[in-house]
PDB file of N, CA and C in Angstrom:
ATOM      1  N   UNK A   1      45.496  26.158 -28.699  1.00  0.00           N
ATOM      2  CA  UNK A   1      44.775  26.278 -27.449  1.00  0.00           C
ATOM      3  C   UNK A   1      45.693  25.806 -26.320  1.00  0.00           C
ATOM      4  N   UNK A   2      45.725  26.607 -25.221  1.00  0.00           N
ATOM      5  CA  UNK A   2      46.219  25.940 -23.959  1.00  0.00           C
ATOM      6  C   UNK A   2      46.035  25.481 -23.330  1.00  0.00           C
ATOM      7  N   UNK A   3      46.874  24.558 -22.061  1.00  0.00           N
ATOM      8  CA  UNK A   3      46.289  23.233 -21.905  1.00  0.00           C
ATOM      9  C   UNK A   3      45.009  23.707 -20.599  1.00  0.00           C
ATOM     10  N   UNK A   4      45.053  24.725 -20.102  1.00  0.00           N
ATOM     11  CA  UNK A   4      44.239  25.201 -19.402  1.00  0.00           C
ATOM     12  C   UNK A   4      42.986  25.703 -20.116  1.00  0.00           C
ATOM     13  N   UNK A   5      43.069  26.343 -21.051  1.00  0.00           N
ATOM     14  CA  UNK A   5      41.642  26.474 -22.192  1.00  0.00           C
ATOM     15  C   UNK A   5      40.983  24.756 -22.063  1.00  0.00           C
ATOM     16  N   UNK A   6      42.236  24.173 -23.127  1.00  0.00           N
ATOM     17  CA  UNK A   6      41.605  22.834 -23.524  1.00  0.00           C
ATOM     18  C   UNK A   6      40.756  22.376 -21.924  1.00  0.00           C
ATOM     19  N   UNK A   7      40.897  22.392 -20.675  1.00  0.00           N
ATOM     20  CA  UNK A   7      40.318  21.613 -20.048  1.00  0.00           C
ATOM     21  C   UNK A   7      39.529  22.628 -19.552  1.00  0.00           C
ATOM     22  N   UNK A   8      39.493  23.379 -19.186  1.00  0.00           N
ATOM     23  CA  UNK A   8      38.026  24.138 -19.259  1.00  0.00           C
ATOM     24  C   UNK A   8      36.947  24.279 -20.073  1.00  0.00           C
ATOM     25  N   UNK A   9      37.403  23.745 -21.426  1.00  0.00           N
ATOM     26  CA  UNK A   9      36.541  23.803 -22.401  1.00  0.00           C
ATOM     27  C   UNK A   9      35.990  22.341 -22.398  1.00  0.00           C
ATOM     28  N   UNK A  10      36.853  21.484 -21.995  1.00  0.00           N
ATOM     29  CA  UNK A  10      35.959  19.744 -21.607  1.00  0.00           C
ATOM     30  C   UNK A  10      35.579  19.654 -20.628  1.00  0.00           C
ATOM     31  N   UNK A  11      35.837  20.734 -19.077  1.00  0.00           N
ATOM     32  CA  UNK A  11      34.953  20.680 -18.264  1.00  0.00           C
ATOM     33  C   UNK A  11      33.868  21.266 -18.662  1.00  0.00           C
ATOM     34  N   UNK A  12      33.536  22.184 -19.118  1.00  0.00           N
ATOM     35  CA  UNK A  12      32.442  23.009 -19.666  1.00  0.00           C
ATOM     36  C   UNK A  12      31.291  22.155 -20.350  1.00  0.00           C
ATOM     37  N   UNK A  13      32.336  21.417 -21.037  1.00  0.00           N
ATOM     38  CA  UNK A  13      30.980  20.388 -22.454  1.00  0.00           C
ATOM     39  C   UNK A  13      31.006  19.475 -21.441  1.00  0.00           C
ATOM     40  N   UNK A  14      31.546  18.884 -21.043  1.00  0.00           N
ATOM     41  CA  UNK A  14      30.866  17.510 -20.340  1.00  0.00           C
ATOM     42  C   UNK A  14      29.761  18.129 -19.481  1.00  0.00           C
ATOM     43  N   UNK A  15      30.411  19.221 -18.200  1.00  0.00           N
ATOM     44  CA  UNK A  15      29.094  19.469 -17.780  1.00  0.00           C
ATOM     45  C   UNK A  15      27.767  19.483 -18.508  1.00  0.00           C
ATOM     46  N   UNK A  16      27.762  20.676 -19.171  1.00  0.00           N
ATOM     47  CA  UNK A  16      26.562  20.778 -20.318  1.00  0.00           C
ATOM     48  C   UNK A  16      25.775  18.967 -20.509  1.00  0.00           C
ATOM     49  N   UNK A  17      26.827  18.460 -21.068  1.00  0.00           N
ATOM     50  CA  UNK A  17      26.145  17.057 -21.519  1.00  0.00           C
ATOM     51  C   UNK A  17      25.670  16.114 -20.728  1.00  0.00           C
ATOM     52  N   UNK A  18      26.464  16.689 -18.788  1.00  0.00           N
ATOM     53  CA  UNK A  18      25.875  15.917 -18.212  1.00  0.00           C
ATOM     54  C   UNK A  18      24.199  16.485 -17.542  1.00  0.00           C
ATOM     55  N   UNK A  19      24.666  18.059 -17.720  1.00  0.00           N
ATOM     56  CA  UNK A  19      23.108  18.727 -16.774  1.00  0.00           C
ATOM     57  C   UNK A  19      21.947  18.803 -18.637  1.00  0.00           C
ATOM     58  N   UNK A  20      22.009  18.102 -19.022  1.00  0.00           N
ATOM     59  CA  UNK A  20      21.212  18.651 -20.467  1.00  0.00           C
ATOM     60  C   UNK A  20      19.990  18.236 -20.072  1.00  0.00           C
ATOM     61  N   UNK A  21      19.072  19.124 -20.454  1.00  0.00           N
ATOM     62  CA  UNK A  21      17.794  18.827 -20.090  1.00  0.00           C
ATOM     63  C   UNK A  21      17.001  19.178 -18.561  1.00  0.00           C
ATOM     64  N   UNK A  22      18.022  18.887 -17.925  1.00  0.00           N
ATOM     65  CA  UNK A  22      17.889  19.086 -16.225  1.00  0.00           C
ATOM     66  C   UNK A  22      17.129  19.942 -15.635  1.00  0.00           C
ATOM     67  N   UNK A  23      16.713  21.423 -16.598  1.00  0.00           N
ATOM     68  CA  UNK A  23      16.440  22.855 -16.948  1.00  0.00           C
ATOM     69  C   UNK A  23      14.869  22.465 -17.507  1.00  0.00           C
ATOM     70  N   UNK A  24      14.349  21.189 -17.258  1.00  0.00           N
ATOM     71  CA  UNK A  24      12.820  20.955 -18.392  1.00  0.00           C
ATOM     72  C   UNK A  24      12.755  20.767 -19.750  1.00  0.00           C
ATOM     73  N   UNK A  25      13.982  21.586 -20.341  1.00  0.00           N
ATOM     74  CA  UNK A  25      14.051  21.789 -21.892  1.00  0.00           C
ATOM     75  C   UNK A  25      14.212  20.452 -22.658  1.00  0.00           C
ATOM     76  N   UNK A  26      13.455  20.423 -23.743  1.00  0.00           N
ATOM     77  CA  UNK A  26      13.121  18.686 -24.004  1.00  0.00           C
ATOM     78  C   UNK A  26      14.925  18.513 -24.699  1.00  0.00           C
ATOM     79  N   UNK A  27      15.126  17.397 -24.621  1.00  0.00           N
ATOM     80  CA  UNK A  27      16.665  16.880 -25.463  1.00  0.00           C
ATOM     81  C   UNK A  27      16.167  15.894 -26.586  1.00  0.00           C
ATOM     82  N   UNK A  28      16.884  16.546 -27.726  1.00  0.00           N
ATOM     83  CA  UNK A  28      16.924  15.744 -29.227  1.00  0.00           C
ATOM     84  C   UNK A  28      17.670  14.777 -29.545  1.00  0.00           C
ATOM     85  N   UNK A  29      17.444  13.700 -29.653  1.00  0.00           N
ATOM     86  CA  UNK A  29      18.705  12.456 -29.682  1.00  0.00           C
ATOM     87  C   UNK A  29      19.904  13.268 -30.319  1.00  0.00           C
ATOM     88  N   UNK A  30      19.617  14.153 -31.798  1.00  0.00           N
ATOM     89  CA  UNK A  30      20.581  14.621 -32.604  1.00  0.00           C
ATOM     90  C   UNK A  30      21.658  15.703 -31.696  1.00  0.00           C
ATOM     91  N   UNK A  31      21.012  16.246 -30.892  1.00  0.00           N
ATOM     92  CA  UNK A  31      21.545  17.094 -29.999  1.00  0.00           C
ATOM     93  C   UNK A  31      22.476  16.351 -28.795  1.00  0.00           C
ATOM     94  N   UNK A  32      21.831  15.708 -27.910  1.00  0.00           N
ATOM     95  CA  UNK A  32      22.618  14.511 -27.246  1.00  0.00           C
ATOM     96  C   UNK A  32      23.640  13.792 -27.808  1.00  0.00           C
ATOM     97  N   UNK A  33      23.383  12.974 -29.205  1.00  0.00           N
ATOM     98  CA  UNK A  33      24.658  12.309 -29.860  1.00  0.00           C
ATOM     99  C   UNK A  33      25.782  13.508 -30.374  1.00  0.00           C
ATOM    100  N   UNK A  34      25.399  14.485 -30.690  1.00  0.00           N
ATOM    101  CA  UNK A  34      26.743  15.321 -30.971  1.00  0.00           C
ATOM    102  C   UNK A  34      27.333  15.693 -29.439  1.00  0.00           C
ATOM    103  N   UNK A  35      27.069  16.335 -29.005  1.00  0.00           N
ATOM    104  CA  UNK A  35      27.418  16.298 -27.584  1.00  0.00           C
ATOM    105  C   UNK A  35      28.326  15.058 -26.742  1.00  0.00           C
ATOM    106  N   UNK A  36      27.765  14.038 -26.523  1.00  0.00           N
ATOM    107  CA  UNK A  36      28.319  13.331 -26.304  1.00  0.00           C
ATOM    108  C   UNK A  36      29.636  12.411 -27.325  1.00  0.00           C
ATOM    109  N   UNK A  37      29.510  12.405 -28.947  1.00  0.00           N
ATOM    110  CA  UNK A  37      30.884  12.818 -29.620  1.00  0.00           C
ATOM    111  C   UNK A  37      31.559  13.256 -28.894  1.00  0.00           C
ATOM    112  N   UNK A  38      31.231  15.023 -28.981  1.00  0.00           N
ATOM    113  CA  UNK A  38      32.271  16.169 -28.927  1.00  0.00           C
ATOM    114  C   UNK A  38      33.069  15.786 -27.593  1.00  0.00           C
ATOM    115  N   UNK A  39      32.341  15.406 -26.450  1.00  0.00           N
ATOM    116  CA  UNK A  39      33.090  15.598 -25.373  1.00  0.00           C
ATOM    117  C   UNK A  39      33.913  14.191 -25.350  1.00  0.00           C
ATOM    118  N   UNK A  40      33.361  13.059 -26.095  1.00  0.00           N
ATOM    119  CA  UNK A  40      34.764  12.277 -25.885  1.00  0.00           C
ATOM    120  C   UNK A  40      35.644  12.472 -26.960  1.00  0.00           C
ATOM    121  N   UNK A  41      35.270  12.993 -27.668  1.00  0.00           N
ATOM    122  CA  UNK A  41      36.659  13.544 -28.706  1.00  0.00           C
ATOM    123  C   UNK A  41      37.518  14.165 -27.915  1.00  0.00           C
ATOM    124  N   UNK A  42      37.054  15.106 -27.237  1.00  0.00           N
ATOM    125  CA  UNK A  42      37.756  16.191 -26.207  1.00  0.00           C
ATOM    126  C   UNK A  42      38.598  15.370 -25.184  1.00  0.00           C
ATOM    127  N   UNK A  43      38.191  14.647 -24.911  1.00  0.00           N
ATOM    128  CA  UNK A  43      38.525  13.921 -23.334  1.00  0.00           C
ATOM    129  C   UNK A  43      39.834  13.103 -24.011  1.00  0.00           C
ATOM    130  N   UNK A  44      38.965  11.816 -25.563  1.00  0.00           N
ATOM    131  CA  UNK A  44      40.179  10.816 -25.711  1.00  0.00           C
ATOM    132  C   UNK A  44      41.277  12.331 -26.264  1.00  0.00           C
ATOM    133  N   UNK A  45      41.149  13.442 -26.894  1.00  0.00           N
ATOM    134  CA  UNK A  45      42.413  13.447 -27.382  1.00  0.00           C
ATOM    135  C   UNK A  45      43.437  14.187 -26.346  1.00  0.00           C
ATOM    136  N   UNK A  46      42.702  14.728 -24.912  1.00  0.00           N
ATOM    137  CA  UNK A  46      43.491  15.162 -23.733  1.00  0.00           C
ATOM    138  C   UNK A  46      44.275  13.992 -23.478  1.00  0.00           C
ATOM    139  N   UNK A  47      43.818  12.996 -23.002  1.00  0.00           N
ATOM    140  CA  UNK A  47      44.268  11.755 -22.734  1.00  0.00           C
ATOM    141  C   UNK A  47      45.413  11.490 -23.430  1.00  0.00           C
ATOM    142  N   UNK A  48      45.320  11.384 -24.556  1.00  0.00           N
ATOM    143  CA  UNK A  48      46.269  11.210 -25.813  1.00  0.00           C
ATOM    144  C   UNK A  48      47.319  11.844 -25.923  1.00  0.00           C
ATOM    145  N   UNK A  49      47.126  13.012 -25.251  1.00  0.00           N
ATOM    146  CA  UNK A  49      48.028  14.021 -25.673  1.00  0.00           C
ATOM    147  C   UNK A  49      49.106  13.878 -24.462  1.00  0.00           C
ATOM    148  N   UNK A  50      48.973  13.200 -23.565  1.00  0.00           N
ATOM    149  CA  UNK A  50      50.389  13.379 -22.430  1.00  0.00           C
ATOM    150  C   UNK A  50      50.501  14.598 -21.718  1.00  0.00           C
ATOM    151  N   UNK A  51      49.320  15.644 -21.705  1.00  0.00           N
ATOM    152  CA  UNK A  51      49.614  17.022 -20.785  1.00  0.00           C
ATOM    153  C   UNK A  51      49.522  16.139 -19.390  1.00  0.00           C
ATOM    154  N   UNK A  52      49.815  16.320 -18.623  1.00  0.00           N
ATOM    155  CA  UNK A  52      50.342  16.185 -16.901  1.00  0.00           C
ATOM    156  C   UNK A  52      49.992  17.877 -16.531  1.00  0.00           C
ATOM    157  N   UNK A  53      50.332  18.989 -17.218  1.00  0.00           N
ATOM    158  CA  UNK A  53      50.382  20.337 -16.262  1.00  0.00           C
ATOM    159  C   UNK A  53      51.854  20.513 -15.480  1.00  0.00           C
ATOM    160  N   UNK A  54      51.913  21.680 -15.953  1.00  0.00           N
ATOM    161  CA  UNK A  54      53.400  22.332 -15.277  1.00  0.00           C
ATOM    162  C   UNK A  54      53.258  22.438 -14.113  1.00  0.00           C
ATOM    163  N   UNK A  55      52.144  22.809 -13.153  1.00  0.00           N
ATOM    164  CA  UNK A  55      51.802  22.619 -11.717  1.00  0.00           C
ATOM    165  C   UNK A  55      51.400  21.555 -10.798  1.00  0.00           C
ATOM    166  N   UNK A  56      51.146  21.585  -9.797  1.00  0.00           N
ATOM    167  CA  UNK A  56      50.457  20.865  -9.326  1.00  0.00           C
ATOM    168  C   UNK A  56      49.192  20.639  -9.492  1.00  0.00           C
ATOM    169  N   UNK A  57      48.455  22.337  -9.303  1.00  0.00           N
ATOM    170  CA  UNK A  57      47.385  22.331  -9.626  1.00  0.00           C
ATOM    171  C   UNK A  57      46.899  22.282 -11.127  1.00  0.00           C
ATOM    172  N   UNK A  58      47.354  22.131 -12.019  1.00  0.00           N
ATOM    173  CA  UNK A  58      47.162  22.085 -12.984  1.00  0.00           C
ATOM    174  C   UNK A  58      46.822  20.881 -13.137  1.00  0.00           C
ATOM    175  N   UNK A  59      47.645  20.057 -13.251  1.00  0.00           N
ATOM    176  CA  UNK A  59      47.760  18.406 -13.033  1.00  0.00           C
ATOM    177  C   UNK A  59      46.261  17.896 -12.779  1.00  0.00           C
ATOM    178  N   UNK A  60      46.146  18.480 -11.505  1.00  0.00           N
ATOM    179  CA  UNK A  60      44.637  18.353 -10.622  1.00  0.00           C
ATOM    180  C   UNK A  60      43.629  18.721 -11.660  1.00  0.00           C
ATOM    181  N   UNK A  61      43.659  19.615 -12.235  1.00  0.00           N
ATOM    182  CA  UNK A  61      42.715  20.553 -13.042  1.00  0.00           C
ATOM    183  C   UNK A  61      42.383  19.756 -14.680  1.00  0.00           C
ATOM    184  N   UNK A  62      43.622  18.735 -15.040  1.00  0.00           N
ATOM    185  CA  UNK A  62      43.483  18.003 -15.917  1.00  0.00           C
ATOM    186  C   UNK A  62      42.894  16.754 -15.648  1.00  0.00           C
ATOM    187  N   UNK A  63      43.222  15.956 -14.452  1.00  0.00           N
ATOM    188  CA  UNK A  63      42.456  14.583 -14.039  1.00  0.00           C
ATOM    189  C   UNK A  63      41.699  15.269 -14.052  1.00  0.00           C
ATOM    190  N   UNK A  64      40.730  16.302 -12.867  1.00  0.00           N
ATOM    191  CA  UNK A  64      39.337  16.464 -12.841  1.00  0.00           C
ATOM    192  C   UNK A  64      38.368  16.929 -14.505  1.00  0.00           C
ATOM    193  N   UNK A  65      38.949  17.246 -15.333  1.00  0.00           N
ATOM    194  CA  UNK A  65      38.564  17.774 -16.991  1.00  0.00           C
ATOM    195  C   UNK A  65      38.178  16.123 -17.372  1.00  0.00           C
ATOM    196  N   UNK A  66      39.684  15.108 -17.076  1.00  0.00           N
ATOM    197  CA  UNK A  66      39.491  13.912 -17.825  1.00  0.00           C
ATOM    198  C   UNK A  66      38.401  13.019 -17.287  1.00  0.00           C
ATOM    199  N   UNK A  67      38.037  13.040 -15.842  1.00  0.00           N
ATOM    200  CA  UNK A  67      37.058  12.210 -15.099  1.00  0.00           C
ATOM    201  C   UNK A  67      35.841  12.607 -15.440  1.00  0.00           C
ATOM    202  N   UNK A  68      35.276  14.008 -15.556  1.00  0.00           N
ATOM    203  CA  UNK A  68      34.556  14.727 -16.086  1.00  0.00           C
ATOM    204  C   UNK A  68      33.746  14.055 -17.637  1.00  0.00           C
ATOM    205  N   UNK A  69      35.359  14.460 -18.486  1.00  0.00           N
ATOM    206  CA  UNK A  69      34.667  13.935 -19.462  1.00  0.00           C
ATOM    207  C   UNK A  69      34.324  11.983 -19.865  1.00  0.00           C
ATOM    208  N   UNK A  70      34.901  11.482 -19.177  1.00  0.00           N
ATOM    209  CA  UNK A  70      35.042   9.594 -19.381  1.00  0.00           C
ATOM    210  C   UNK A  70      32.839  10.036 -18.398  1.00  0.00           C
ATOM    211  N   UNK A  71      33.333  10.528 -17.283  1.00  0.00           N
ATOM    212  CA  UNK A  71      31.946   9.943 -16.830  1.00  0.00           C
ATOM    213  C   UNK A  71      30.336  10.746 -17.318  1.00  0.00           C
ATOM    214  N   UNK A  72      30.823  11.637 -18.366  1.00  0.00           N
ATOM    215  CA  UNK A  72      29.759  12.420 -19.205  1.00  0.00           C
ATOM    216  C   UNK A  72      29.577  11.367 -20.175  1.00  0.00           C
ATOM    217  N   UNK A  73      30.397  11.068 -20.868  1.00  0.00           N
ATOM    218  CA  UNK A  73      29.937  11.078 -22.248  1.00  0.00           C
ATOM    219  C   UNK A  73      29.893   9.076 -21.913  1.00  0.00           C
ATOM    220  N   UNK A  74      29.118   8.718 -22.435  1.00  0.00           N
ATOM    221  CA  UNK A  74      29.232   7.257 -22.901  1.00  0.00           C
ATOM    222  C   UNK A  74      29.468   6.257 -23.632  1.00  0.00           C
ATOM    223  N   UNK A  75      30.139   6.467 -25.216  1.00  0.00           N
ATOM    224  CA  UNK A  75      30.501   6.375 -25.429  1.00  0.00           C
ATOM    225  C   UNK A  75      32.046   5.370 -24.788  1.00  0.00           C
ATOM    226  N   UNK A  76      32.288   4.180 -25.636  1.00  0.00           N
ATOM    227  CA  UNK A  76      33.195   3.268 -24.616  1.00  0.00           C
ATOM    228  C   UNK A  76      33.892   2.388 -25.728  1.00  0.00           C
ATOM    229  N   UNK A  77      35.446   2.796 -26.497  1.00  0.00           N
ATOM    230  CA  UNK A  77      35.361   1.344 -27.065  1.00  0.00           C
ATOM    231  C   UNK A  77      36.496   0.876 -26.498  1.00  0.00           C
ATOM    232  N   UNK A  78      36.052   0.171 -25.313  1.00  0.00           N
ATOM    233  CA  UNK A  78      36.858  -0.920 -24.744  1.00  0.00           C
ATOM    234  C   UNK A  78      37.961  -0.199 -23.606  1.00  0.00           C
ATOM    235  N   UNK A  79      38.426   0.805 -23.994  1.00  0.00           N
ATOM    236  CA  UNK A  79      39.721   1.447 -23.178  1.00  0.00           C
ATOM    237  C   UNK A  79      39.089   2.411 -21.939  1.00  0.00           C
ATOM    238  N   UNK A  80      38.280   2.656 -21.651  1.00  0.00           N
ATOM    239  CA  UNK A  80      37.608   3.592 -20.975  1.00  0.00           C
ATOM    240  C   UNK A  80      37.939   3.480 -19.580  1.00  0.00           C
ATOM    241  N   UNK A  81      37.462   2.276 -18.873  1.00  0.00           N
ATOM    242  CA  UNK A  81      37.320   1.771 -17.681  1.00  0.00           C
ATOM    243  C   UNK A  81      39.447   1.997 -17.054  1.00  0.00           C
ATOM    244  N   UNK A  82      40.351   1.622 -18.654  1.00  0.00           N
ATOM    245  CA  UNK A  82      41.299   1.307 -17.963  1.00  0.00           C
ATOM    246  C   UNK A  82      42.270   2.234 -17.655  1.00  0.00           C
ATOM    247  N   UNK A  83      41.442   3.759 -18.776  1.00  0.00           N
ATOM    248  CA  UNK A  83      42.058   4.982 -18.271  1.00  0.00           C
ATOM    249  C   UNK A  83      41.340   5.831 -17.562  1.00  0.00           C
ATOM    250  N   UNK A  84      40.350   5.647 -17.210  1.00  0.00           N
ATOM    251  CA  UNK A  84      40.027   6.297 -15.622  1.00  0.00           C
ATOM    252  C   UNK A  84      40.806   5.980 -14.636  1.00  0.00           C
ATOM    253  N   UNK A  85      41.127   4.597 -14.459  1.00  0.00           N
ATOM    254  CA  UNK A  85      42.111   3.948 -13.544  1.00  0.00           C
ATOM    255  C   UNK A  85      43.515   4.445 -13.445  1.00  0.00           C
ATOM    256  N   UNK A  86      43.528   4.741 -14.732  1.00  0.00           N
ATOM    257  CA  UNK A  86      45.204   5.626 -14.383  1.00  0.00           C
ATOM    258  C   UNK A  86      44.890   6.786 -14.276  1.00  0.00           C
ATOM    259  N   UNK A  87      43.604   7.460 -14.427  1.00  0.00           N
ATOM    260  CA  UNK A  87      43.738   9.077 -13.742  1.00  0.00           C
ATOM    261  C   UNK A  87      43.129   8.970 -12.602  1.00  0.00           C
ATOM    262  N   UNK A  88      42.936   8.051 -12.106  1.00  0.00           N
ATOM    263  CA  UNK A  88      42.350   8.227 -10.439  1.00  0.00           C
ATOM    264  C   UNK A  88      43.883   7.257  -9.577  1.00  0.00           C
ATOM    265  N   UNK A  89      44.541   6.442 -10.477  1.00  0.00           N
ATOM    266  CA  UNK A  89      45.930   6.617  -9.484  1.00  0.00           C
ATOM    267  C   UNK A  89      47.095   7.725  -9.750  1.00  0.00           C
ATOM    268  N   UNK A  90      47.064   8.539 -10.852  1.00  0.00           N
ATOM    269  CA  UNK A  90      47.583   9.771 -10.789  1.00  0.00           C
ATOM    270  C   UNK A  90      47.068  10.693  -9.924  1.00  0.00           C
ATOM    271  N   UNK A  91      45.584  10.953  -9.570  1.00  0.00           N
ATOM    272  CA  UNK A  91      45.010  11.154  -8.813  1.00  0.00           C
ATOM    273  C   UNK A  91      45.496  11.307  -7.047  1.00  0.00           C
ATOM    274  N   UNK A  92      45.580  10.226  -6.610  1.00  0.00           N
ATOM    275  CA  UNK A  92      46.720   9.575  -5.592  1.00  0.00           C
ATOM    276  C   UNK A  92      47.788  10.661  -5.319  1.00  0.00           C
ATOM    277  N   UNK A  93      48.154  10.296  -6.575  1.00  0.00           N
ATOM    278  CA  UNK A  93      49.618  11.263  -6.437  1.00  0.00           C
ATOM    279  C   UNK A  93      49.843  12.805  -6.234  1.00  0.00           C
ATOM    280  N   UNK A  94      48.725  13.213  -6.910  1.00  0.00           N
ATOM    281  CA  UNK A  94      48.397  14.623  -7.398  1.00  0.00           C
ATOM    282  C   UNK A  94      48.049  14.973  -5.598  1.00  0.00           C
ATOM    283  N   UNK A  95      47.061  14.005  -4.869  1.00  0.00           N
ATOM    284  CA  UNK A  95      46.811  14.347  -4.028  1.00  0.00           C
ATOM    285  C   UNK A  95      47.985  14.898  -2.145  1.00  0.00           C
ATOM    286  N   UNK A  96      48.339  13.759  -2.443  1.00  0.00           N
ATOM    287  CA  UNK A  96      49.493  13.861  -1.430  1.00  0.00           C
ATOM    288  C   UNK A  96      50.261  15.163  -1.649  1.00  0.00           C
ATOM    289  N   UNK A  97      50.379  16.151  -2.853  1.00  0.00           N
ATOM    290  CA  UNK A  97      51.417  17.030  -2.873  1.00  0.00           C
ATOM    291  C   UNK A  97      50.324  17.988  -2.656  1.00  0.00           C
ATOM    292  N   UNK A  98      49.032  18.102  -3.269  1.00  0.00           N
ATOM    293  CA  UNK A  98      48.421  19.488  -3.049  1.00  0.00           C
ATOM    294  C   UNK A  98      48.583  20.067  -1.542  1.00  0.00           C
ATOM    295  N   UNK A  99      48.338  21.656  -1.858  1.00  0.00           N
ATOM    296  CA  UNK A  99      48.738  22.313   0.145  1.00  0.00           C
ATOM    297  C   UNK A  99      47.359  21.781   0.818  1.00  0.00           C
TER     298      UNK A  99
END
């Protein structure tokens, strides 16, 4: 998968996990706990993985996938808080160059 799939596909599920239900439709704990898994599986192993993006915008397109998924899913053991912090000061950076 590419790194542009991969984060469209964790923007996609986090959304989902964050609008679930939103629609009236009742939510199943069993349904919610996989969901919220999947998308921090998704998120820690972006994270993990060291993509940055060959672009600028890309870059952009990966913090916003990773913020996405840290503030969907809840799930937390312990590291959470301290890598949002480094994608919102990559963030920073990303910003000053966009046009």
């Amino acid at each position: 998968m590419s790194l542009s799939e991969e984060t469209l596909s964790l923007q996609r599920a986090a959304h989902d996990l964050m609008y679930l239900g939103m629609d009236g439709s009742p939510v199943y704990s069993d349904d919610l706990s996989r969901r919220n898994g999947e998308v921090y599986r998704m998120t820690t192993a972006l994270y993990n993985s060291g993509f940055k993006g060959s672009t600028v915008e890309e870059q952009a397109n990966v913090c916003l996938a990773l913020l996405m998924g840290y503030n969907a899913s809840f799930i937390d053991h312990g590291e959470k808080q301290e890598h949002i912090q480094e994608i919102l000061n990559r963030c920073w950076d990303i910003l000053e160059v966009l046009p």
